[in-house]
C-alpha atoms as a PDB file:
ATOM      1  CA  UNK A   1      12.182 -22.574  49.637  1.00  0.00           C
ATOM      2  CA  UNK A   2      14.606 -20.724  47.566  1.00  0.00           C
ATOM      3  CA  UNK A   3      15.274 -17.352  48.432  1.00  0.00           C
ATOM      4  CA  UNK A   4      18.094 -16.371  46.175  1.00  0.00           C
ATOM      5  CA  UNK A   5      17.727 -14.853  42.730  1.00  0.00           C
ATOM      6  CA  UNK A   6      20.195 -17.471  40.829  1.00  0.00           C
ATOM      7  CA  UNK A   7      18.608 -18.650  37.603  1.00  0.00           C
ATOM      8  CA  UNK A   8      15.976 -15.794  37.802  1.00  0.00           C
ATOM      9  CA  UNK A   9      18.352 -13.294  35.693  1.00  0.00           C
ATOM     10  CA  UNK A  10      18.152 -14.478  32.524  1.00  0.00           C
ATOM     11  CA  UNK A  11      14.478 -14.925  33.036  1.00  0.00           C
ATOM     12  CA  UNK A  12      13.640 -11.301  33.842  1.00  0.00           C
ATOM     13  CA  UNK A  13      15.269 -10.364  30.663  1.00  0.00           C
ATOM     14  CA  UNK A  14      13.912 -12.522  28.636  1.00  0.00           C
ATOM     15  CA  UNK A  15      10.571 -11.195  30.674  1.00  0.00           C
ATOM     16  CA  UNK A  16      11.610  -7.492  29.461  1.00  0.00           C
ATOM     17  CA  UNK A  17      12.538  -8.707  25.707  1.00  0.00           C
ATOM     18  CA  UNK A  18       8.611 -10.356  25.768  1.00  0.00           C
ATOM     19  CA  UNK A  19       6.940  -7.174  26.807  1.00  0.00           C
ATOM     20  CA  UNK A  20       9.396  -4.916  24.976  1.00  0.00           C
ATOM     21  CA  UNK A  21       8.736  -6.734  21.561  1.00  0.00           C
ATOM     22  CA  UNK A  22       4.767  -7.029  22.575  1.00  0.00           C
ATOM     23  CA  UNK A  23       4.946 -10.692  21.801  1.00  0.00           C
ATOM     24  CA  UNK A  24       7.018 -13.825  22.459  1.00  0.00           C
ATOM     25  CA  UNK A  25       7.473 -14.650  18.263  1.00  0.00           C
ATOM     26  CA  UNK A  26       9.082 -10.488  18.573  1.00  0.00           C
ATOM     27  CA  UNK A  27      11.409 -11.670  21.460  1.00  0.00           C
ATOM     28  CA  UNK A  28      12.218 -15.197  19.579  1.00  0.00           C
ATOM     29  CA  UNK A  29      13.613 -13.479  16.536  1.00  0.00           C
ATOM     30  CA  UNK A  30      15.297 -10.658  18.155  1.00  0.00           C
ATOM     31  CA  UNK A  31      17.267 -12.894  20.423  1.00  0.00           C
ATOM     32  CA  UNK A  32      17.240 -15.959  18.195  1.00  0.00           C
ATOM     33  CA  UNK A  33      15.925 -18.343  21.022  1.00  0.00           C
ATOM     34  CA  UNK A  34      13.286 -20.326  20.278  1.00  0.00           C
ATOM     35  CA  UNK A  35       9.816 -19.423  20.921  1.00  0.00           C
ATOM     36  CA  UNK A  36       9.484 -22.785  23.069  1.00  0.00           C
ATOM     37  CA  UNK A  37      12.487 -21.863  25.250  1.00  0.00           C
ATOM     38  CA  UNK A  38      10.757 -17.925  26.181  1.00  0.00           C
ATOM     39  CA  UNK A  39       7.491 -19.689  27.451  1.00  0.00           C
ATOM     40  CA  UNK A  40       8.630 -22.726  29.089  1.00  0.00           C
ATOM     41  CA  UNK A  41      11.773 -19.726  30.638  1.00  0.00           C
ATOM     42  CA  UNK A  42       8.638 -17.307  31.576  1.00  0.00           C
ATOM     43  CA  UNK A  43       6.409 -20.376  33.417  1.00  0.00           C
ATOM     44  CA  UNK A  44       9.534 -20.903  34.983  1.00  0.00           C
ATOM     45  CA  UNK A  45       9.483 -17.414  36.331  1.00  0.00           C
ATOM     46  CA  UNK A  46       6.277 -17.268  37.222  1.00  0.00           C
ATOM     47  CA  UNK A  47       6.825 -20.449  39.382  1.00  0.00           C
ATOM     48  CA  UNK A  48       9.287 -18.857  41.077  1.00  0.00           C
ATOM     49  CA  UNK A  49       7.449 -16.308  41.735  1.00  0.00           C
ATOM     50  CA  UNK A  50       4.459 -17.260  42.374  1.00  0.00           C
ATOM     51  CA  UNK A  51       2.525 -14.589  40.245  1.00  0.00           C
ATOM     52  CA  UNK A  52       1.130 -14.375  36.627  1.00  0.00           C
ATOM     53  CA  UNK A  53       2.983 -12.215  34.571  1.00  0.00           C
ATOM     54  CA  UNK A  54       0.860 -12.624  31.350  1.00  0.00           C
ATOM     55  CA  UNK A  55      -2.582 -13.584  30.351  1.00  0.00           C
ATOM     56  CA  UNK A  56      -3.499 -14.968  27.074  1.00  0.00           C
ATOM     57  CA  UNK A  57      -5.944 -13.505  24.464  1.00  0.00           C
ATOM     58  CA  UNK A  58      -6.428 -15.611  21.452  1.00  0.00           C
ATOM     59  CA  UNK A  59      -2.828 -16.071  20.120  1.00  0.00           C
ATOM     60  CA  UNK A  60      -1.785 -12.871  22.157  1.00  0.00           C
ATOM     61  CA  UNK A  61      -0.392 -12.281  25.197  1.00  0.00           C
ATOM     62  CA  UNK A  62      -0.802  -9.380  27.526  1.00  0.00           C
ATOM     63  CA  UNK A  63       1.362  -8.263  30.660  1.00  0.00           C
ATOM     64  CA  UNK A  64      -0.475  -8.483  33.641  1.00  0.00           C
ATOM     65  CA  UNK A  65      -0.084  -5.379  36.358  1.00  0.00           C
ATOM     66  CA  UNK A  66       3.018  -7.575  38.295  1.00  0.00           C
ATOM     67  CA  UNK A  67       4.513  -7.933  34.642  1.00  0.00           C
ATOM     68  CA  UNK A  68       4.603  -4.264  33.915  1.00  0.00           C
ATOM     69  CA  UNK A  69       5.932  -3.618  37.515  1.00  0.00           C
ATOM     70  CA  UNK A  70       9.120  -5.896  37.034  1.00  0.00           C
ATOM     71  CA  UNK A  71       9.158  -4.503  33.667  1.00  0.00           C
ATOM     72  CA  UNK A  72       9.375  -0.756  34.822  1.00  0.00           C
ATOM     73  CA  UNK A  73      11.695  -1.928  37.547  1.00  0.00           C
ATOM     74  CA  UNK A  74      14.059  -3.731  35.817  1.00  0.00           C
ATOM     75  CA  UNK A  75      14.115  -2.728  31.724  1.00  0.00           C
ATOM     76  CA  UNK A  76      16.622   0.237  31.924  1.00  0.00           C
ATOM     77  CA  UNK A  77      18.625  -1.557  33.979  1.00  0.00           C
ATOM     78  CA  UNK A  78      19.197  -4.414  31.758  1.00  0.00           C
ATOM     79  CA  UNK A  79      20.145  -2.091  28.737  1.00  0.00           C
ATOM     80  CA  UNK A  80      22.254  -0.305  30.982  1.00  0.00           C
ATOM     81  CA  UNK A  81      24.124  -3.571  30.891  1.00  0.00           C
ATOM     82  CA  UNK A  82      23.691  -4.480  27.733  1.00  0.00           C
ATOM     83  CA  UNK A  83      25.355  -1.152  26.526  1.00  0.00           C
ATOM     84  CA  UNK A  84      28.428  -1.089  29.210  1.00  0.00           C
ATOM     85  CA  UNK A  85      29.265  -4.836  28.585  1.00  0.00           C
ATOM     86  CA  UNK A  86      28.985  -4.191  24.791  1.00  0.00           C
ATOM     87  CA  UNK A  87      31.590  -0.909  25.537  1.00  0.00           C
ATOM     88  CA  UNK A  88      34.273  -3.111  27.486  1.00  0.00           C
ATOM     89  CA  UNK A  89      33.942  -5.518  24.584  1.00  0.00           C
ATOM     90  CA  UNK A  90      34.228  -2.577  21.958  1.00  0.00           C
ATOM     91  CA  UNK A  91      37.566  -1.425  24.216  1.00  0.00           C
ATOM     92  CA  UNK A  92      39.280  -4.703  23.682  1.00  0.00           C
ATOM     93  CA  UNK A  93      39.290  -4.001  20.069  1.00  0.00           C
ATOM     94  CA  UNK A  94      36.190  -5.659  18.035  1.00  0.00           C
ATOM     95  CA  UNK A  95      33.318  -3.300  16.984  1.00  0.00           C
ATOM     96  CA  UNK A  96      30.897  -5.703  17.257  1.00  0.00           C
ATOM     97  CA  UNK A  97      27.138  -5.720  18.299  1.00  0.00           C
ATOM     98  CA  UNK A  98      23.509  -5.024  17.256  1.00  0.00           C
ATOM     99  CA  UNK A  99      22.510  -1.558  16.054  1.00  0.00           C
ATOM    100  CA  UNK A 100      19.228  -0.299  15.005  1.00  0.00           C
ATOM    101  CA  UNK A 101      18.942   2.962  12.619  1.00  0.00           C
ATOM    102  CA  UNK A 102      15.807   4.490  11.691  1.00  0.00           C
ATOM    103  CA  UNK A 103      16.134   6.512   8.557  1.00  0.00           C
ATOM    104  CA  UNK A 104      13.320   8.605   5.675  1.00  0.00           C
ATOM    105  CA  UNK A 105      13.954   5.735   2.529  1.00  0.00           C
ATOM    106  CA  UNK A 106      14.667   9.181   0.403  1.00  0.00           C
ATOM    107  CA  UNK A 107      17.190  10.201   2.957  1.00  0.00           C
ATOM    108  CA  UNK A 108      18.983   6.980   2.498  1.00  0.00           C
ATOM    109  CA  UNK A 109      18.902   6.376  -1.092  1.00  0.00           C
ATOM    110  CA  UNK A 110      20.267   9.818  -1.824  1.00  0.00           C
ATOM    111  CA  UNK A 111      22.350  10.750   0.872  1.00  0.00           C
ATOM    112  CA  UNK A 112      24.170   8.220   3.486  1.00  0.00           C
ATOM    113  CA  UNK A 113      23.562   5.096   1.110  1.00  0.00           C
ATOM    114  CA  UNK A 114      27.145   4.458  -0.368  1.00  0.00           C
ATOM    115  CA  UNK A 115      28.677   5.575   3.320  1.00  0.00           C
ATOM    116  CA  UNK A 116      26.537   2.983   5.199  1.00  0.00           C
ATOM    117  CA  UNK A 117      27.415   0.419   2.715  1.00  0.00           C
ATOM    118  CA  UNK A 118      31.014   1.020   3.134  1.00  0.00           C
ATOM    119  CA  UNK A 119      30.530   0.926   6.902  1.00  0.00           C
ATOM    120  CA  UNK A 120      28.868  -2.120   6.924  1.00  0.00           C
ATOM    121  CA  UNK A 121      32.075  -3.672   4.630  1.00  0.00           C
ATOM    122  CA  UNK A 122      34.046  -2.117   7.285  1.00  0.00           C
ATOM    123  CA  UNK A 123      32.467  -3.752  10.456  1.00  0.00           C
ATOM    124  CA  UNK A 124      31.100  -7.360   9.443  1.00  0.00           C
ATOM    125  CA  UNK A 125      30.811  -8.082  13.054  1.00  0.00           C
ATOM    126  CA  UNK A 126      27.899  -5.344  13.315  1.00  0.00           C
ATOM    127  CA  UNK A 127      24.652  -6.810  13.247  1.00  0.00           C
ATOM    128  CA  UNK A 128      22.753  -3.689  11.415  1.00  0.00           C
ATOM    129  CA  UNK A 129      18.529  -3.181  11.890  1.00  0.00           C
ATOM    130  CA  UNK A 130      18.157  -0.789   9.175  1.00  0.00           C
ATOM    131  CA  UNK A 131      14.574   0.696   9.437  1.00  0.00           C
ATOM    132  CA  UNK A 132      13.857   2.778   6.361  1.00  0.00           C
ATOM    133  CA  UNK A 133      10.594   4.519   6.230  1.00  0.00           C
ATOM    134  CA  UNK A 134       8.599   7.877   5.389  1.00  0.00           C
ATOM    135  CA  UNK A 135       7.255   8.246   9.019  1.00  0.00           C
ATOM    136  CA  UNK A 136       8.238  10.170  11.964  1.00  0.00           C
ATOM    137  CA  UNK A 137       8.206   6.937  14.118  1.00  0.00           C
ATOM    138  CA  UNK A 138       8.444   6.674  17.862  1.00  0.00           C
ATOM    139  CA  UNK A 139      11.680   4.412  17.940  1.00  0.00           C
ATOM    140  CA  UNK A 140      11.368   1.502  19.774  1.00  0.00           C
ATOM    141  CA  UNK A 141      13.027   1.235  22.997  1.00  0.00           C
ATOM    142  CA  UNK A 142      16.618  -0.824  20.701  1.00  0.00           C
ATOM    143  CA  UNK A 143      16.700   1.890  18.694  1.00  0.00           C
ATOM    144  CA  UNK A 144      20.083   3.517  18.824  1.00  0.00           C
ATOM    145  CA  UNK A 145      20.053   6.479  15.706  1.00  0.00           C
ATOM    146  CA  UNK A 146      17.229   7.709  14.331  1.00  0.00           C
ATOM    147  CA  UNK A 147      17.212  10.807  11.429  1.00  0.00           C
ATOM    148  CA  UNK A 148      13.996  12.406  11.682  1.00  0.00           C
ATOM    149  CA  UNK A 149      12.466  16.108  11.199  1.00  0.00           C
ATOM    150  CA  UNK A 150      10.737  15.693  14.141  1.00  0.00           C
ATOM    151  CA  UNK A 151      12.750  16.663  17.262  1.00  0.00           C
ATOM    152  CA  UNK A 152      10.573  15.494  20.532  1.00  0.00           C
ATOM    153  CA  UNK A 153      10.537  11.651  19.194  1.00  0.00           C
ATOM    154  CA  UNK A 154      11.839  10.697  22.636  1.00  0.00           C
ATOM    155  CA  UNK A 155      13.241  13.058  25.120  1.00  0.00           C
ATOM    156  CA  UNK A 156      16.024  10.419  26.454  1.00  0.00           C
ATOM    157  CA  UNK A 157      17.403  10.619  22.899  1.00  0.00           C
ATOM    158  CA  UNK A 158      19.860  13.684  22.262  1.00  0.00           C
ATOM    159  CA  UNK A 159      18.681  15.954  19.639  1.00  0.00           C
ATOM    160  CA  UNK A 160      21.137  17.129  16.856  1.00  0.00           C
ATOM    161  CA  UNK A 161      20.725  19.838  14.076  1.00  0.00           C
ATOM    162  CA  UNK A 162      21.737  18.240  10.791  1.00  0.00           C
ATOM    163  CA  UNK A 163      20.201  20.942   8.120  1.00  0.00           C
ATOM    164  CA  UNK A 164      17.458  22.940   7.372  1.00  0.00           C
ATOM    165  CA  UNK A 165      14.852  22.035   4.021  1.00  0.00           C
ATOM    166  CA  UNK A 166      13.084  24.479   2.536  1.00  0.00           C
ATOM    167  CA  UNK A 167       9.395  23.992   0.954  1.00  0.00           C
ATOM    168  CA  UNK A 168       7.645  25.217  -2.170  1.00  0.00           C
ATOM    169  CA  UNK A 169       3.884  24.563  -2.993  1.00  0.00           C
ATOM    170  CA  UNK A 170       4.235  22.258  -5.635  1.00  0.00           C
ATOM    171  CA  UNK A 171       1.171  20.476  -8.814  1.00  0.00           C
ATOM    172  CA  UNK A 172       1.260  18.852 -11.366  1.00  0.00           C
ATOM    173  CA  UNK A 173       3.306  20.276 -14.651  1.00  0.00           C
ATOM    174  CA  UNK A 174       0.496  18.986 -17.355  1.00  0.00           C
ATOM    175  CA  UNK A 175      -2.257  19.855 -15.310  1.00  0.00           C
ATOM    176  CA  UNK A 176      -0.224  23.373 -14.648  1.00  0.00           C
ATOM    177  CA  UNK A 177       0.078  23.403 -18.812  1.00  0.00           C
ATOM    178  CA  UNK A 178      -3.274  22.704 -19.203  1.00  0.00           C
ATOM    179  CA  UNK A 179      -4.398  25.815 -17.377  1.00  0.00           C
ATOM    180  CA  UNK A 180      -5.662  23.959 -14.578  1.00  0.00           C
ATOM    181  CA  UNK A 181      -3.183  25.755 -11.494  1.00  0.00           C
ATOM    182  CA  UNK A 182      -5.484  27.398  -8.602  1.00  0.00           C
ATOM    183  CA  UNK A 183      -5.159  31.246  -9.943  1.00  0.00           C
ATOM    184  CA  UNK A 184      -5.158  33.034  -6.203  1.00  0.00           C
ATOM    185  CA  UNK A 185      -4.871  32.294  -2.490  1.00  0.00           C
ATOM    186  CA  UNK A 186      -8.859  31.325  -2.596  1.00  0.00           C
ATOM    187  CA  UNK A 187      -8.494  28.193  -5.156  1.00  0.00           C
ATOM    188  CA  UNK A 188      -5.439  27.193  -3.582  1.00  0.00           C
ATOM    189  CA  UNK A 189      -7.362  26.770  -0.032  1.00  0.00           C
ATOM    190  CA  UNK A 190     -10.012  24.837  -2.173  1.00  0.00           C
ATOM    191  CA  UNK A 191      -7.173  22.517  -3.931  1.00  0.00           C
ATOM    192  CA  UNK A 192      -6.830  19.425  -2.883  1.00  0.00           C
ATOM    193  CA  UNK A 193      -3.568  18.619  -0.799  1.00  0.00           C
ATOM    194  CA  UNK A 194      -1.356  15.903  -0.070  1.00  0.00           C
ATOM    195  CA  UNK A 195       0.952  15.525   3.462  1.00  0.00           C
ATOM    196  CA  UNK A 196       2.811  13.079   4.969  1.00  0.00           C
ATOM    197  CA  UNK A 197       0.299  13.515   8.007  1.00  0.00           C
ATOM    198  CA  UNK A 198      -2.306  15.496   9.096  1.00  0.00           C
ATOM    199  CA  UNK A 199      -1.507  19.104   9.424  1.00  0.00           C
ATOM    200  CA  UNK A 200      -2.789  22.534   9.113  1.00  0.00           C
ATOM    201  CA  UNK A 201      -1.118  24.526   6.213  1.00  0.00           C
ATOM    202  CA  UNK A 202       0.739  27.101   7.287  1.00  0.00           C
ATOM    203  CA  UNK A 203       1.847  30.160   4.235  1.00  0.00           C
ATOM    204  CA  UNK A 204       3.964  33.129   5.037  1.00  0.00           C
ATOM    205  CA  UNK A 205       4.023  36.344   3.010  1.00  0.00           C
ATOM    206  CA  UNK A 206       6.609  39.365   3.632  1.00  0.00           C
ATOM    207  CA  UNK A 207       7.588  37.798   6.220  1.00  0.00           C
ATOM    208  CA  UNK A 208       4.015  37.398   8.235  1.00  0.00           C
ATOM    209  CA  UNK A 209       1.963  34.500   8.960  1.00  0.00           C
ATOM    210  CA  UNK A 210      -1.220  33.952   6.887  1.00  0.00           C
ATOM    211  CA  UNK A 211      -4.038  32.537   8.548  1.00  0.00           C
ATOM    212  CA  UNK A 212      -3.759  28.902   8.728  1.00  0.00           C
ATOM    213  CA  UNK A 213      -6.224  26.519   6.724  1.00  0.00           C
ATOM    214  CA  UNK A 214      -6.784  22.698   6.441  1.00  0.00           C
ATOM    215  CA  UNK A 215      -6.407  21.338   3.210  1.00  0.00           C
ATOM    216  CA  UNK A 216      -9.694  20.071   1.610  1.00  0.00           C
ATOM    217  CA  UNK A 217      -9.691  16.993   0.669  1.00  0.00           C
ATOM    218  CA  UNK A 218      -6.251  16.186   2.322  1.00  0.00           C
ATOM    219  CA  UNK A 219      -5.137  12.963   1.384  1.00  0.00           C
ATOM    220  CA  UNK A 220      -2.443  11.518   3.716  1.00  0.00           C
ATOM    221  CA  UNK A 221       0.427   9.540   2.826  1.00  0.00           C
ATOM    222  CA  UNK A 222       3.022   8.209   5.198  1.00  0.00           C
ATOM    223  CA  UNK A 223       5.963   8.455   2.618  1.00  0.00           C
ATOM    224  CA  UNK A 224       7.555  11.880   0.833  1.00  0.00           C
ATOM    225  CA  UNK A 225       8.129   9.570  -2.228  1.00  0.00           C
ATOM    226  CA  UNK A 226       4.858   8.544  -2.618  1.00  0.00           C
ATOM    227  CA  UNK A 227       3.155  12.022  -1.868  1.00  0.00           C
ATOM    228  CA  UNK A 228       5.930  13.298  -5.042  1.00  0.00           C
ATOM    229  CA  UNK A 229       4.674  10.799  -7.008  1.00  0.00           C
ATOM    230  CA  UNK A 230       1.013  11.533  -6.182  1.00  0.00           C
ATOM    231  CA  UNK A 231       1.855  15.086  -7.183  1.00  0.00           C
ATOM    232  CA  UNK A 232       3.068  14.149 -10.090  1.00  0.00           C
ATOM    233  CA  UNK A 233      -0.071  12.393 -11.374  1.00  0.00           C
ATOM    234  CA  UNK A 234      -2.299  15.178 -10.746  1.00  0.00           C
ATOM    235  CA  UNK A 235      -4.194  13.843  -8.071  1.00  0.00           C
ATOM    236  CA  UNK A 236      -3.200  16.837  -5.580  1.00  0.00           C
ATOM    237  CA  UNK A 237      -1.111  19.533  -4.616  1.00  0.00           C
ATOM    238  CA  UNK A 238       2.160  19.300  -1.651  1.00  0.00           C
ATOM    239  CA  UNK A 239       4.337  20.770   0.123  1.00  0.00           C
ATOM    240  CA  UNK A 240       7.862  19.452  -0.812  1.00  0.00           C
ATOM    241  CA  UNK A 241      11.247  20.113  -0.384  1.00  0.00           C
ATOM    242  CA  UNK A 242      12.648  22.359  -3.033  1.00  0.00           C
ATOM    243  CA  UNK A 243      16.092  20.360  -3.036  1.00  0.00           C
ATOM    244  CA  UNK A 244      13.846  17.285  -4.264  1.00  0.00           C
ATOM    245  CA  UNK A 245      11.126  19.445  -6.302  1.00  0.00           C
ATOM    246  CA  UNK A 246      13.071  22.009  -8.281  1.00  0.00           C
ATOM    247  CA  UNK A 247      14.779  19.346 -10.213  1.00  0.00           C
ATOM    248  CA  UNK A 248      11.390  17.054 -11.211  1.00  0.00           C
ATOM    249  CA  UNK A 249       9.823  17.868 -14.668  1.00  0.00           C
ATOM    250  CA  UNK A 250       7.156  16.325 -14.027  1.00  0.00           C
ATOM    251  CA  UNK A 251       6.311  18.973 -11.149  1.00  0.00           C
ATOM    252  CA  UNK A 252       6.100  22.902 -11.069  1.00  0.00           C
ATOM    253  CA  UNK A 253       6.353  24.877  -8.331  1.00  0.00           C
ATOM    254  CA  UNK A 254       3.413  27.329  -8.184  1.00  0.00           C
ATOM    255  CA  UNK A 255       2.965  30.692  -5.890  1.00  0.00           C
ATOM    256  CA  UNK A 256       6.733  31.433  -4.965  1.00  0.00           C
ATOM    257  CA  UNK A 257       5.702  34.305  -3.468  1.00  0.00           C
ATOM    258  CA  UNK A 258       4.066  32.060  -0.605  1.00  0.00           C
ATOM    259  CA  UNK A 259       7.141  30.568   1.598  1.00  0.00           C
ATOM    260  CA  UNK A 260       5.717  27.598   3.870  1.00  0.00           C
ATOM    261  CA  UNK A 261       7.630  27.038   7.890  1.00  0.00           C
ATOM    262  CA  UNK A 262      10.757  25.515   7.162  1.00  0.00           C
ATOM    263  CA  UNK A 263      11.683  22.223   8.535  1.00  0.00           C
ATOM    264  CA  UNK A 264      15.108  21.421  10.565  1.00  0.00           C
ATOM    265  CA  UNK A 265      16.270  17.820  10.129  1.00  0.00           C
ATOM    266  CA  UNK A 266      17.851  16.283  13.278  1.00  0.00           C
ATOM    267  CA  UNK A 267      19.808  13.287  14.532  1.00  0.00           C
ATOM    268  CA  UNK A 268      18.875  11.424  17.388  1.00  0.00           C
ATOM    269  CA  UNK A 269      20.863   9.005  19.829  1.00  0.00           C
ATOM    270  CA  UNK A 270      21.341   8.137  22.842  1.00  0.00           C
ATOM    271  CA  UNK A 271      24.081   9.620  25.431  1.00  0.00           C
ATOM    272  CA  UNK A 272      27.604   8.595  24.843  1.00  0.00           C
ATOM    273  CA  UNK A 273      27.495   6.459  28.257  1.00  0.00           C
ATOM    274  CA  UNK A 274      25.401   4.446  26.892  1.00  0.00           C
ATOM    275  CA  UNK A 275      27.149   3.822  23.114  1.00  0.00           C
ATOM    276  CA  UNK A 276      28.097   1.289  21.719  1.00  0.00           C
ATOM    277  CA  UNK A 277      31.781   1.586  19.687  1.00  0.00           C
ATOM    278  CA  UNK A 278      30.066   0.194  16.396  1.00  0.00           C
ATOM    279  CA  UNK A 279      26.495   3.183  17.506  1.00  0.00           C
ATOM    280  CA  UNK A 280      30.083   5.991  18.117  1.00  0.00           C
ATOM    281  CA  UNK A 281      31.763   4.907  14.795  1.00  0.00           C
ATOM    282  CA  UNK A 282      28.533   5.416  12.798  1.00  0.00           C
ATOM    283  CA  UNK A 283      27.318   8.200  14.102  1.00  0.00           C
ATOM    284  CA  UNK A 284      30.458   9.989  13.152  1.00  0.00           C
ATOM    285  CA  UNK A 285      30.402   8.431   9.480  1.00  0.00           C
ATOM    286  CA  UNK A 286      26.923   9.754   9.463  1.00  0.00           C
ATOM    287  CA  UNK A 287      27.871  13.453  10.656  1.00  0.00           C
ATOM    288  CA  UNK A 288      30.933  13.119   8.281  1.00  0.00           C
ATOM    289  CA  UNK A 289      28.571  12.103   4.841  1.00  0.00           C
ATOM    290  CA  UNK A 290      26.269  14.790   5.895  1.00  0.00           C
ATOM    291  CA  UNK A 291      28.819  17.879   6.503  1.00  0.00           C
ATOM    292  CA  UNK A 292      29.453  17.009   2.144  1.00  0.00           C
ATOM    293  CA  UNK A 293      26.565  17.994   1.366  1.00  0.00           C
ATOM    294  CA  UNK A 294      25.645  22.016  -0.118  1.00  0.00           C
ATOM    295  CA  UNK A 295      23.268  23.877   1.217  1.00  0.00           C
ATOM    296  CA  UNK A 296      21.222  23.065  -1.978  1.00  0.00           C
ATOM    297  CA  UNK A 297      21.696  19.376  -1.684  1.00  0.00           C
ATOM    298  CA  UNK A 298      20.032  18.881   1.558  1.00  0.00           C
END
């Protein structure tokens, strides 16, 4: 029998790729293999092995326990090798590569937009997975920047301050003209709120914390945009960044004398050993775009 590991490489990545992507159509497009050569690569494995590594649900596929274990064993050391030989190719001169960036859609569209396009001009060779969204995501284990205002996403990612937004409580301008704004602290625990997530509302006054209350009502929406827009209709009332708000006609900011916890916006990557030349490039463009902007524009 054959005791070496030759041929059994590729296999165990490909292994790592199926359980990383939770299915082997994921692993097919992000490698660009087809999904015929994974499974006949995986029975292969398991041949060679002489173990199951995943049992089939339906159309699904789940890792059995000896799956996970070579999975645990051997994931971080396949990106660790994916990132260094990436880093000796950088070194020769080509930024080149895959990178993933996770980014708020707002953020995007009125911030890094017209520096990510130029970058992306720049560096044709860099295969870009731009994730835009309104969620504080978990990133998936490719991801290599993330922009978040939530700092504990995932601890192996460093954590760095960008800016700090400010929110105002925030209705509807007709409804406000119409006489219809909650007239003390009482209606406004009764109004009905809007929030990215579930969340206790939190007010300050001179510069003490008021008891906390859960909005009634509180409709949750994934997305800042849609919760302004929501706003805006007269369906609820939010807390939203002044930078975004004070601007809107559509909105009015009501009980300024109410300040809400501020929120600190952070940028998240991995350690330098483990960049990529195209992931150092961009994170500098990033830091670069962002050190334009006022304190008002953030």
């Amino acid at each position: 029998m054959d005791r070496t590991i030759y041929g059994m490489i590729d296999d165990l990545y490909l292994l790592c790729i199926v359980i990383d992507k939770t299915s082997i159509a994921a692993a097919s497009l992000h490698l660009d293999i087809p999904t015929s050569t994974i499974s006949r690569r995986i029975s292969s494995l398991e041949q060679r092995l002489n173990a199951k590594l995943f049992t089939k649900k339906g159309r699904s596929i789940t890792a059995t326990a000896f799956g996970l274990e070579l999975f645990q064993s051997y994931e971080a050391s396949f990106k660790h090798l994916h990132d260094d030989l990436l880093n000796k190719q950088d070194h020769r001169g080509e930024v080149a590569g895959k990178l993933k960036l996770v980014v708020p859609t707002l953020f995007y569209q009125n911030t890094i937009k017209s520096a990510l396009l130029k970058f992306i001009k720049q560096y044709p060779k860099v295969e870009l997975d731009l994730v835009l969204s309104g969620e504080q995501i978990q990133p998936e284990l490719d991801t290599d920047i993330v922009i978040t205002f939530k700092k504990s996403l995932d601890e192996s990612l460093i954590a760095r301050p960008l800016f700090e937004i400010t929110p105002g409580i925030y209705m509807s301008a007709s409804l406000y003209d119409k006489g219809k704004a909650p007239k003390n602290l009482q209606d406004l625990r009764r109004s009905k709120w809007i929030a990215p997530d579930q969340r206790e509302i939190q007010l300050i006054h001179n510069n003490k914390n008021i008891e906390g209350f859960e909005g009634r009502h509180q409709i949750t929406v994934n997305a800042i945009e849609a919760v302004i827009e929501m706003v805006e209709a007269g369906i609820g009332i939010a807390s939203l960044p002044i930078n975004l708000a004070s601007n809107n006609k559509k909105l009015v900011r009501i009980f300024p004398e109410y300040e809400l916890p501020k929120h600190m916006a952070y940028l998240l990557y991995k350690e330098r050993k483990h960049q990529t030349r195209a992931t150092q490039i961009l994170i500098q463009v990033l830091l670069d775009e962002i050190a334009k902007m006022t304190p008002d524009e953030s």
